[in-house]
PDB file of N, CA and C in Angstrom:
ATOM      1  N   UNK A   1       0.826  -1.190   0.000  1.00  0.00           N
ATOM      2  CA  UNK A   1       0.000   0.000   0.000  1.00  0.00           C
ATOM      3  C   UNK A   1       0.872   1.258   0.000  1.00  0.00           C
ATOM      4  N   UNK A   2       1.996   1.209   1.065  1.00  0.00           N
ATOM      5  CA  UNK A   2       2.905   2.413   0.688  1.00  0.00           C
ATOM      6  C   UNK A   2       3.299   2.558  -0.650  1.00  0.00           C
ATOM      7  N   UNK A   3       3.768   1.452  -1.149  1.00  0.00           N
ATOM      8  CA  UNK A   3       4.640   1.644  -2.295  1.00  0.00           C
ATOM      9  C   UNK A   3       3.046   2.598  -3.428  1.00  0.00           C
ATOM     10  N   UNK A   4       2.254   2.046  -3.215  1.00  0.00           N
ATOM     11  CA  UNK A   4       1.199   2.601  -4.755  1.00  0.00           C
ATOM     12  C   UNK A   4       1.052   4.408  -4.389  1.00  0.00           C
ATOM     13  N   UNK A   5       0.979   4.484  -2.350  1.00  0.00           N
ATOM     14  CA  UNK A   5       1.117   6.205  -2.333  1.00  0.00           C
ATOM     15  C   UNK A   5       2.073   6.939  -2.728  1.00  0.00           C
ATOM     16  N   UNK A   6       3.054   6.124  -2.886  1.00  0.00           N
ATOM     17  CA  UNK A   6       4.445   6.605  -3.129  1.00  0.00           C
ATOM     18  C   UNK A   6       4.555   7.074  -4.367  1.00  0.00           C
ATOM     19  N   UNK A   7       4.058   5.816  -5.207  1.00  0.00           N
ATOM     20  CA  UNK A   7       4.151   6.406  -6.865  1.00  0.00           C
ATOM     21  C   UNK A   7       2.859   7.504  -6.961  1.00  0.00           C
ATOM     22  N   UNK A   8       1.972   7.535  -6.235  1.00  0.00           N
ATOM     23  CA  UNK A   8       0.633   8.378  -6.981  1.00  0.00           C
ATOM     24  C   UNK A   8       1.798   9.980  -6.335  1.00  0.00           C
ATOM     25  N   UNK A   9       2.000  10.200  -5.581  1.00  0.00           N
ATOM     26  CA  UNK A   9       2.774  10.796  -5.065  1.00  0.00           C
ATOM     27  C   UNK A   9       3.674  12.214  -5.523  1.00  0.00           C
ATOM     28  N   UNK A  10       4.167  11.039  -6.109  1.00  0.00           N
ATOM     29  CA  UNK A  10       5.541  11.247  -6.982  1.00  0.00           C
ATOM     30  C   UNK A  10       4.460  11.607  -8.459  1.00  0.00           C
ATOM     31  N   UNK A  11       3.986  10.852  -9.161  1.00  0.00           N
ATOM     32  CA  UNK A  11       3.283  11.443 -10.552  1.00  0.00           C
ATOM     33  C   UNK A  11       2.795  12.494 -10.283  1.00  0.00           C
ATOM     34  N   UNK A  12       2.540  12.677  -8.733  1.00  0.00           N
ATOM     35  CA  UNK A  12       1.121  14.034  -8.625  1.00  0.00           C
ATOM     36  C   UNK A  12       2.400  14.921  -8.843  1.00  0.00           C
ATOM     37  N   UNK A  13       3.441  15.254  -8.474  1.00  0.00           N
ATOM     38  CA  UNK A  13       4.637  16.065  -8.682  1.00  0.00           C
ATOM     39  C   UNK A  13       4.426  16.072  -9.223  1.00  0.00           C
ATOM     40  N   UNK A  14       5.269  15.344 -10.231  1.00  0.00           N
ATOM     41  CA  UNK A  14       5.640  15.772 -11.042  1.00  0.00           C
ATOM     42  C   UNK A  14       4.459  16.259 -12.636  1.00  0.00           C
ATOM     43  N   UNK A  15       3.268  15.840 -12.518  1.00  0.00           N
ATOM     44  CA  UNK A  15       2.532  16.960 -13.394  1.00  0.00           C
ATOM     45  C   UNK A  15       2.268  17.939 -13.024  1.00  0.00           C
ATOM     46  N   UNK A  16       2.298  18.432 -11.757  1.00  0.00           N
ATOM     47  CA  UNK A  16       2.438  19.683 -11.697  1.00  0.00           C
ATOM     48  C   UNK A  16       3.418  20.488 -12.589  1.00  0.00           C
ATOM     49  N   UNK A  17       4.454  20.426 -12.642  1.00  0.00           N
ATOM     50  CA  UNK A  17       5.911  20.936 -13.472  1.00  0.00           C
ATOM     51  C   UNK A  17       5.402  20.896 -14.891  1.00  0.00           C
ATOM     52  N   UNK A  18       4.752  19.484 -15.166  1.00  0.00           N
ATOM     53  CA  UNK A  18       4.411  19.842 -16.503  1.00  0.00           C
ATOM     54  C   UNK A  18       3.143  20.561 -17.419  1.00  0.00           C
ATOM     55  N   UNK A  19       2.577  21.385 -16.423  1.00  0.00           N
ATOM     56  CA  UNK A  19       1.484  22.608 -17.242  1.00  0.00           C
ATOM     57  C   UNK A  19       2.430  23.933 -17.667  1.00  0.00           C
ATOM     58  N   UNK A  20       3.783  23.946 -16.907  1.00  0.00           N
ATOM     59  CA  UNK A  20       4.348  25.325 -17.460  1.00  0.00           C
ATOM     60  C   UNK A  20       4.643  25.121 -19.265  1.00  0.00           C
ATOM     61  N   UNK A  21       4.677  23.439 -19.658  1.00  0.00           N
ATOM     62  CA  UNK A  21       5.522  23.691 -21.524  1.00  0.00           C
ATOM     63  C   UNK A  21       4.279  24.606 -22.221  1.00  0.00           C
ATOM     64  N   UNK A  22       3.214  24.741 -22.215  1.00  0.00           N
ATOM     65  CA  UNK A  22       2.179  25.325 -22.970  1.00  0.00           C
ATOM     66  C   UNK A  22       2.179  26.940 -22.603  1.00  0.00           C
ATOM     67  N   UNK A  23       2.250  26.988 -21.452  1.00  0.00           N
ATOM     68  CA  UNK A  23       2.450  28.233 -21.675  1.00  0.00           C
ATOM     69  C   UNK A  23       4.087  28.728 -22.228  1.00  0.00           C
ATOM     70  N   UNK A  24       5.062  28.281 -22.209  1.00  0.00           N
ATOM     71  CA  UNK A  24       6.104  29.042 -22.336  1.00  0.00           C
ATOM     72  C   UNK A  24       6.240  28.363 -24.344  1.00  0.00           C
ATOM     73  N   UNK A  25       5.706  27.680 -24.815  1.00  0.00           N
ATOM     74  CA  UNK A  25       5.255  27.341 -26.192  1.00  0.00           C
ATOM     75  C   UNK A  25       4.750  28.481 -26.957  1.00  0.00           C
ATOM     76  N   UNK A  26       3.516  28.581 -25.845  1.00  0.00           N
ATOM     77  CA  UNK A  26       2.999  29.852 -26.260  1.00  0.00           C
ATOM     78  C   UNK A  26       3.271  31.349 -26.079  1.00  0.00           C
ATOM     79  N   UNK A  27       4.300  31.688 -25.350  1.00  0.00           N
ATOM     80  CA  UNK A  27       4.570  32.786 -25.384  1.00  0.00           C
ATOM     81  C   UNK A  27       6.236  32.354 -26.107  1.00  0.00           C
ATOM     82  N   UNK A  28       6.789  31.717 -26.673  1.00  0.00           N
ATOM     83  CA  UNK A  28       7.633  31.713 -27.725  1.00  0.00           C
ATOM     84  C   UNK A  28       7.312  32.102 -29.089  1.00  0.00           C
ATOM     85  N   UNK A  29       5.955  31.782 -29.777  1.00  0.00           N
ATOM     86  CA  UNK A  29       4.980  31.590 -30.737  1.00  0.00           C
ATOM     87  C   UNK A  29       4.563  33.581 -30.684  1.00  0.00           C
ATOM     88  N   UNK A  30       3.820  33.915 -29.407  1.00  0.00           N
ATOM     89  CA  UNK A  30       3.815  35.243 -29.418  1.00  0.00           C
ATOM     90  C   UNK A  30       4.954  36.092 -30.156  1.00  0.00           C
ATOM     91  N   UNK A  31       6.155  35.850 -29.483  1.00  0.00           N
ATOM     92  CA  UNK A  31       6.932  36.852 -29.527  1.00  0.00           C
ATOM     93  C   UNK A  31       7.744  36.768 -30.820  1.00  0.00           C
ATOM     94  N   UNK A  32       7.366  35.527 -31.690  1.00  0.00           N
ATOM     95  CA  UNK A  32       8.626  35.256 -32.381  1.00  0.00           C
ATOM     96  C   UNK A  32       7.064  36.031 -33.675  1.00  0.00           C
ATOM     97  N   UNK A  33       5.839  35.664 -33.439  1.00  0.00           N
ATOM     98  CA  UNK A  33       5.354  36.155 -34.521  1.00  0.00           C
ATOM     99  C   UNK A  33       5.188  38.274 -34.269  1.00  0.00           C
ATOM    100  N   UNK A  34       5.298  38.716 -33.059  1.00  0.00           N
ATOM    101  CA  UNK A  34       5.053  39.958 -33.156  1.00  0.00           C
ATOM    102  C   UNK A  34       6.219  40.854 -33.269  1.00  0.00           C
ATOM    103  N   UNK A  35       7.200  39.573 -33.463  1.00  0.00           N
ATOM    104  CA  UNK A  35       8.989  40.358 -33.818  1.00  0.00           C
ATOM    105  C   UNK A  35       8.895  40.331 -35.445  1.00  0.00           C
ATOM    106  N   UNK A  36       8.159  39.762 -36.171  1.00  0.00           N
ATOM    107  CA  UNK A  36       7.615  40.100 -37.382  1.00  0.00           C
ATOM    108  C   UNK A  36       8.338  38.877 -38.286  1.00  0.00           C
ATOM    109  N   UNK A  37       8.673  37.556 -37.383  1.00  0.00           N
ATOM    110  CA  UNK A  37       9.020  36.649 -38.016  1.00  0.00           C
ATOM    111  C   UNK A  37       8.172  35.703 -38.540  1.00  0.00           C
ATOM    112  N   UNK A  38       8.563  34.908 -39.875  1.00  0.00           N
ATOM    113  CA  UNK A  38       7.406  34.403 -40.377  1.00  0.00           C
ATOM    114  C   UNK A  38       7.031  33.214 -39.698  1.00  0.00           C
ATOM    115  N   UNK A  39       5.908  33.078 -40.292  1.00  0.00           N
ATOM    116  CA  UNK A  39       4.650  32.408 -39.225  1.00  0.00           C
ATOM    117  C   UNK A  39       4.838  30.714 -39.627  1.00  0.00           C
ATOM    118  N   UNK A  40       5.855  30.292 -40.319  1.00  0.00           N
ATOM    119  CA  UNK A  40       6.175  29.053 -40.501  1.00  0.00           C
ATOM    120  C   UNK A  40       6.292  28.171 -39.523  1.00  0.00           C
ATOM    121  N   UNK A  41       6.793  29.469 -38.743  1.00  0.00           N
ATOM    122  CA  UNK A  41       7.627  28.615 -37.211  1.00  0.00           C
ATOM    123  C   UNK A  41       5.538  28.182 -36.263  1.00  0.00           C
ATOM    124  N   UNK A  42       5.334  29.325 -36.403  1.00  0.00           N
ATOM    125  CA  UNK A  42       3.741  28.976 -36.262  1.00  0.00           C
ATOM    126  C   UNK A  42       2.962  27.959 -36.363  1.00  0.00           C
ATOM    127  N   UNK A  43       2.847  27.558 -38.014  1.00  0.00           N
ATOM    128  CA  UNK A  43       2.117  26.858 -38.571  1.00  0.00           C
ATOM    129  C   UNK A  43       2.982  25.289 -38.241  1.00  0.00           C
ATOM    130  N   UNK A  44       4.363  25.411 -37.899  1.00  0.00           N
ATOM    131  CA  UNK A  44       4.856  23.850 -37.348  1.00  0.00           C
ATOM    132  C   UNK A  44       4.759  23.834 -36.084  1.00  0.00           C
ATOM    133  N   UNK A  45       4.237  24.406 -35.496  1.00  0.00           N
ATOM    134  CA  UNK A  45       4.191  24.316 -33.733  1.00  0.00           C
ATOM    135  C   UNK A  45       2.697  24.097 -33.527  1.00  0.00           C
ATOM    136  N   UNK A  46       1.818  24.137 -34.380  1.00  0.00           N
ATOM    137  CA  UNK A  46       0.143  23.924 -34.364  1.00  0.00           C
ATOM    138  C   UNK A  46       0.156  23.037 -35.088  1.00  0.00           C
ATOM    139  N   UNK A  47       1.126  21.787 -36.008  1.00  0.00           N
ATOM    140  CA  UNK A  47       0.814  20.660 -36.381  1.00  0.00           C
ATOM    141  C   UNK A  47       1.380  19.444 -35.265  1.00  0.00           C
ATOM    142  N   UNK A  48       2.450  20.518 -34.345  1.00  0.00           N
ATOM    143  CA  UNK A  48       2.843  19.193 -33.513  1.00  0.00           C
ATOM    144  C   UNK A  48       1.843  19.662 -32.688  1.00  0.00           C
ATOM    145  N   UNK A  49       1.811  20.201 -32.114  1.00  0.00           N
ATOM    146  CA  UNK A  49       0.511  20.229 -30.976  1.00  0.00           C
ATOM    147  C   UNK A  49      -1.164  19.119 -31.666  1.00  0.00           C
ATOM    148  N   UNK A  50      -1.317  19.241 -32.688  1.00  0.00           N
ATOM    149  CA  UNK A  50      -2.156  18.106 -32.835  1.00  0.00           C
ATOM    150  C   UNK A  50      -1.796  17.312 -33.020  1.00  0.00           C
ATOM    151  N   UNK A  51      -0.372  16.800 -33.397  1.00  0.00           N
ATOM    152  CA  UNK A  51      -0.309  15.161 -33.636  1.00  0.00           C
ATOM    153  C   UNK A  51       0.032  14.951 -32.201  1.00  0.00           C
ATOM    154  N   UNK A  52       0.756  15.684 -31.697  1.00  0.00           N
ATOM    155  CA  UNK A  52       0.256  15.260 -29.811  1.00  0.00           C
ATOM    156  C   UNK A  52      -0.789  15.097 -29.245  1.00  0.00           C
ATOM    157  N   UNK A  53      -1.992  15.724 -29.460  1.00  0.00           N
ATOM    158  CA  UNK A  53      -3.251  15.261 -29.386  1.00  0.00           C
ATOM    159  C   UNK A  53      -3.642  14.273 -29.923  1.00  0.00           C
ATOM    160  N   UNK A  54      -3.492  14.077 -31.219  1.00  0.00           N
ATOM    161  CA  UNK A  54      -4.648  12.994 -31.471  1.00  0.00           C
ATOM    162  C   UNK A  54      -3.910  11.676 -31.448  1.00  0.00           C
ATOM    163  N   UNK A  55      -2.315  11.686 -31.288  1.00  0.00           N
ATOM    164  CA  UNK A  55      -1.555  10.096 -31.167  1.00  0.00           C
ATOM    165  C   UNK A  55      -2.734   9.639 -30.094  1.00  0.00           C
ATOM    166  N   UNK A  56      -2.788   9.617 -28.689  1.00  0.00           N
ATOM    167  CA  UNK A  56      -3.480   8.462 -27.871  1.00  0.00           C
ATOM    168  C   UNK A  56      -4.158   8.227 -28.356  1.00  0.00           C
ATOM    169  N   UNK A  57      -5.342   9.034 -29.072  1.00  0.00           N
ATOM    170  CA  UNK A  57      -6.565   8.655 -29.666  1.00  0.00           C
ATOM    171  C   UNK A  57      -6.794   7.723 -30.727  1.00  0.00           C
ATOM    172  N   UNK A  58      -5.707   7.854 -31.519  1.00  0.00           N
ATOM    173  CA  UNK A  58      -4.937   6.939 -32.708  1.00  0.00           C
ATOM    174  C   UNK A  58      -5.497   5.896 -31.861  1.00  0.00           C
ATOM    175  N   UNK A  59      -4.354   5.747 -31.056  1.00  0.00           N
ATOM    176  CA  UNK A  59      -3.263   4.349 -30.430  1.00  0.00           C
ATOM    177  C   UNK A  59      -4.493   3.733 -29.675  1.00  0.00           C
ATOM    178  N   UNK A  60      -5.657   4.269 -29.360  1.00  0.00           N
ATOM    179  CA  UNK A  60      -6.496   3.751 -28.375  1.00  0.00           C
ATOM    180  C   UNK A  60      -7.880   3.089 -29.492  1.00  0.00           C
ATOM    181  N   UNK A  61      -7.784   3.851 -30.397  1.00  0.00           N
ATOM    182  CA  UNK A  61      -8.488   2.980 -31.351  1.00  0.00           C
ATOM    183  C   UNK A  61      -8.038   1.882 -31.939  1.00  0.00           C
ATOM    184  N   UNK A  62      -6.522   1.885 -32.239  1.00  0.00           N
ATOM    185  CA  UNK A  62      -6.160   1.032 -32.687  1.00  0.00           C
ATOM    186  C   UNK A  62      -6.055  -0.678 -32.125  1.00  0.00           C
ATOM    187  N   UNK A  63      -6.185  -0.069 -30.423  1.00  0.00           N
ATOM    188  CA  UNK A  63      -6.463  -1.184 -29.920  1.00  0.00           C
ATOM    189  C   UNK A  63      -7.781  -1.643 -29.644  1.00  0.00           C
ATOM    190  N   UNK A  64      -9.123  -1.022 -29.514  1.00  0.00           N
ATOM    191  CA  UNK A  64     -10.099  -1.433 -29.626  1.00  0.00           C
ATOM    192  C   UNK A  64     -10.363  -1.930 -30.629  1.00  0.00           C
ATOM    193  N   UNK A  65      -9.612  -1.645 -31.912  1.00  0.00           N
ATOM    194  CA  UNK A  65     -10.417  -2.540 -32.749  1.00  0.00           C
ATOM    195  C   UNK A  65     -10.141  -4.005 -33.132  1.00  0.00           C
ATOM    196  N   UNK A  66      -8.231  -3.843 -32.222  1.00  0.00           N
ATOM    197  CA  UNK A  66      -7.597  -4.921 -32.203  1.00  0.00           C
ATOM    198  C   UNK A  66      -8.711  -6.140 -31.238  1.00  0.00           C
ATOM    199  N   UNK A  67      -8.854  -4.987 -30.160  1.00  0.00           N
ATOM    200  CA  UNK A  67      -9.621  -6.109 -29.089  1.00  0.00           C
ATOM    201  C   UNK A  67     -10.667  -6.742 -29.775  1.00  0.00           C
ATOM    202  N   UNK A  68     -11.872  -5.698 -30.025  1.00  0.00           N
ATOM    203  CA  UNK A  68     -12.976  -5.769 -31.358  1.00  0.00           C
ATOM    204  C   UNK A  68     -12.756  -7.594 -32.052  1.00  0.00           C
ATOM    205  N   UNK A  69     -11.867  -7.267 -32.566  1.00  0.00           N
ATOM    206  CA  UNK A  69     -11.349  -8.339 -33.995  1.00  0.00           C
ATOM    207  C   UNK A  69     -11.420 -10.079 -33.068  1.00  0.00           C
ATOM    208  N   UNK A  70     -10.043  -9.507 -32.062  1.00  0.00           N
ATOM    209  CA  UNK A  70     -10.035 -10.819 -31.333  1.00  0.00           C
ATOM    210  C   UNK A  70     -11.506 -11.166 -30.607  1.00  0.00           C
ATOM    211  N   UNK A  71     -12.244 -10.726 -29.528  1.00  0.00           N
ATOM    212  CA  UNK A  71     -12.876 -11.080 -29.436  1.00  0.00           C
ATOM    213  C   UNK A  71     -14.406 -11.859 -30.662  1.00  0.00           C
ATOM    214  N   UNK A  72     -13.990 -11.186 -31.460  1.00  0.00           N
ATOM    215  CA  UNK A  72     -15.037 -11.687 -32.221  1.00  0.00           C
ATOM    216  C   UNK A  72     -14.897 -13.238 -33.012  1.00  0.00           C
ATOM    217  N   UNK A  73     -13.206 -13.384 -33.148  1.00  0.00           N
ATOM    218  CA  UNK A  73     -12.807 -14.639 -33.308  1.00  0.00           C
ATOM    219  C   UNK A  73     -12.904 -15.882 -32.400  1.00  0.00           C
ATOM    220  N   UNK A  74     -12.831 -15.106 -31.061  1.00  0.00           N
ATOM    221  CA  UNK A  74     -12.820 -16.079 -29.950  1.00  0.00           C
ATOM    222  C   UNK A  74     -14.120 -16.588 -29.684  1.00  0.00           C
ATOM    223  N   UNK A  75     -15.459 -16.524 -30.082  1.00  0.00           N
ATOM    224  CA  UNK A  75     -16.734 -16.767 -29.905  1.00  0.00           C
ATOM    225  C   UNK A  75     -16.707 -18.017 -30.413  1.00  0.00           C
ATOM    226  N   UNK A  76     -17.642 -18.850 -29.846  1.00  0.00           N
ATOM    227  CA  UNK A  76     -18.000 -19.709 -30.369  1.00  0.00           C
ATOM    228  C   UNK A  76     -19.224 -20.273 -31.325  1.00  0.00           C
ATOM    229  N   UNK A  77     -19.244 -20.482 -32.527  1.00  0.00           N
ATOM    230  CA  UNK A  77     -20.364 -19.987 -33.445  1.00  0.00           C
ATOM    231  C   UNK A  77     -21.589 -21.295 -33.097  1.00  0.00           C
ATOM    232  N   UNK A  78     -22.783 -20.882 -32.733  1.00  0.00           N
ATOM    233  CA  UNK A  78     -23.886 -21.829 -31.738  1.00  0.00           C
ATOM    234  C   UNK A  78     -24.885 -21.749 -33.777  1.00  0.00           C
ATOM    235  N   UNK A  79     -25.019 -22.929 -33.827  1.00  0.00           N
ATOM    236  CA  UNK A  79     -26.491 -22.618 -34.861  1.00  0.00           C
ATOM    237  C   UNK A  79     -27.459 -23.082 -34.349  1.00  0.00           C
ATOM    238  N   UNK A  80     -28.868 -22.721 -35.054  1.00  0.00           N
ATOM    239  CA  UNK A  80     -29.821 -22.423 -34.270  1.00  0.00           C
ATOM    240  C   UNK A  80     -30.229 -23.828 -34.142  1.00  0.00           C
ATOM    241  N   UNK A  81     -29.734 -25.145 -34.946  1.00  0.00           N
ATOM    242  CA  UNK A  81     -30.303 -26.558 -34.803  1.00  0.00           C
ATOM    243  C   UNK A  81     -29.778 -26.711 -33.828  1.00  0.00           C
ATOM    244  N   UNK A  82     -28.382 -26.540 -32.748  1.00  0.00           N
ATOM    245  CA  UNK A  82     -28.120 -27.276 -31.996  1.00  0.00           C
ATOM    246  C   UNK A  82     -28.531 -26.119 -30.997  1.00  0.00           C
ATOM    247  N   UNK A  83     -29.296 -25.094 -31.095  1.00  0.00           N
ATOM    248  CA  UNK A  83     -30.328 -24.696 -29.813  1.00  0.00           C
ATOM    249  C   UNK A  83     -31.606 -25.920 -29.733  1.00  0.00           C
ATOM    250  N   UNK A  84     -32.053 -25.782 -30.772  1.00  0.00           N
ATOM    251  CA  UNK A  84     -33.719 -26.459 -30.291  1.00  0.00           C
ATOM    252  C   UNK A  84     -33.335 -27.981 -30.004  1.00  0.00           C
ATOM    253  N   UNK A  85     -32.087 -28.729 -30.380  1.00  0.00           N
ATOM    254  CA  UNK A  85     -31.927 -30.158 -29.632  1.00  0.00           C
ATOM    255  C   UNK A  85     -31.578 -30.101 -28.537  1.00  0.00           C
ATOM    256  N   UNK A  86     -31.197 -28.649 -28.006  1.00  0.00           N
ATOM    257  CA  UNK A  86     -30.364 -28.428 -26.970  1.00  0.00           C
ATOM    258  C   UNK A  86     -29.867 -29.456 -25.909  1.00  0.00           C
TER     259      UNK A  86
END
């Protein structure tokens, strides 16, 4: 039981520390576009920010449908004659 407070603990730390990357992302993005530099740097910092978003979502479909698949193999196929001799 210690050991699981220990780790929740320790993760609760340490996400704390990690809400400052978005803001300091975003005030890099500010300053680099109102210093009148082009917005390239922009437009690649708003494609990684969504493929950071939507990877889990990927990865979490990809396994439901994995699960999906297997389970549907693993059934056992009943026809309806060997219900009514049951």
């Amino acid at each position: 039981m210690k050991k699981y407070l220990l780790t929740g603990l320790i993760l609760l730390i340490f996400q704390v520390s990690s809400f400052a990357q978005c803001a300091m992302c975003r005030s890099t993005l500010v300053s680099n576009v109102s210093n009148g530099d082009s917005t390239n740097f922009a437009a690649g910092l708003n494609t990684g920010i969504l493929y950071l978003f939507f990877t889990p979502y990927i990865l979490l479909g990809i396994i439901g449908y994995l699960w999906y698949r297997n389970s549907k193999l693993n059934v056992p196929k009943v026809s309806i004659r060997s219900r009514i001799e049951g």
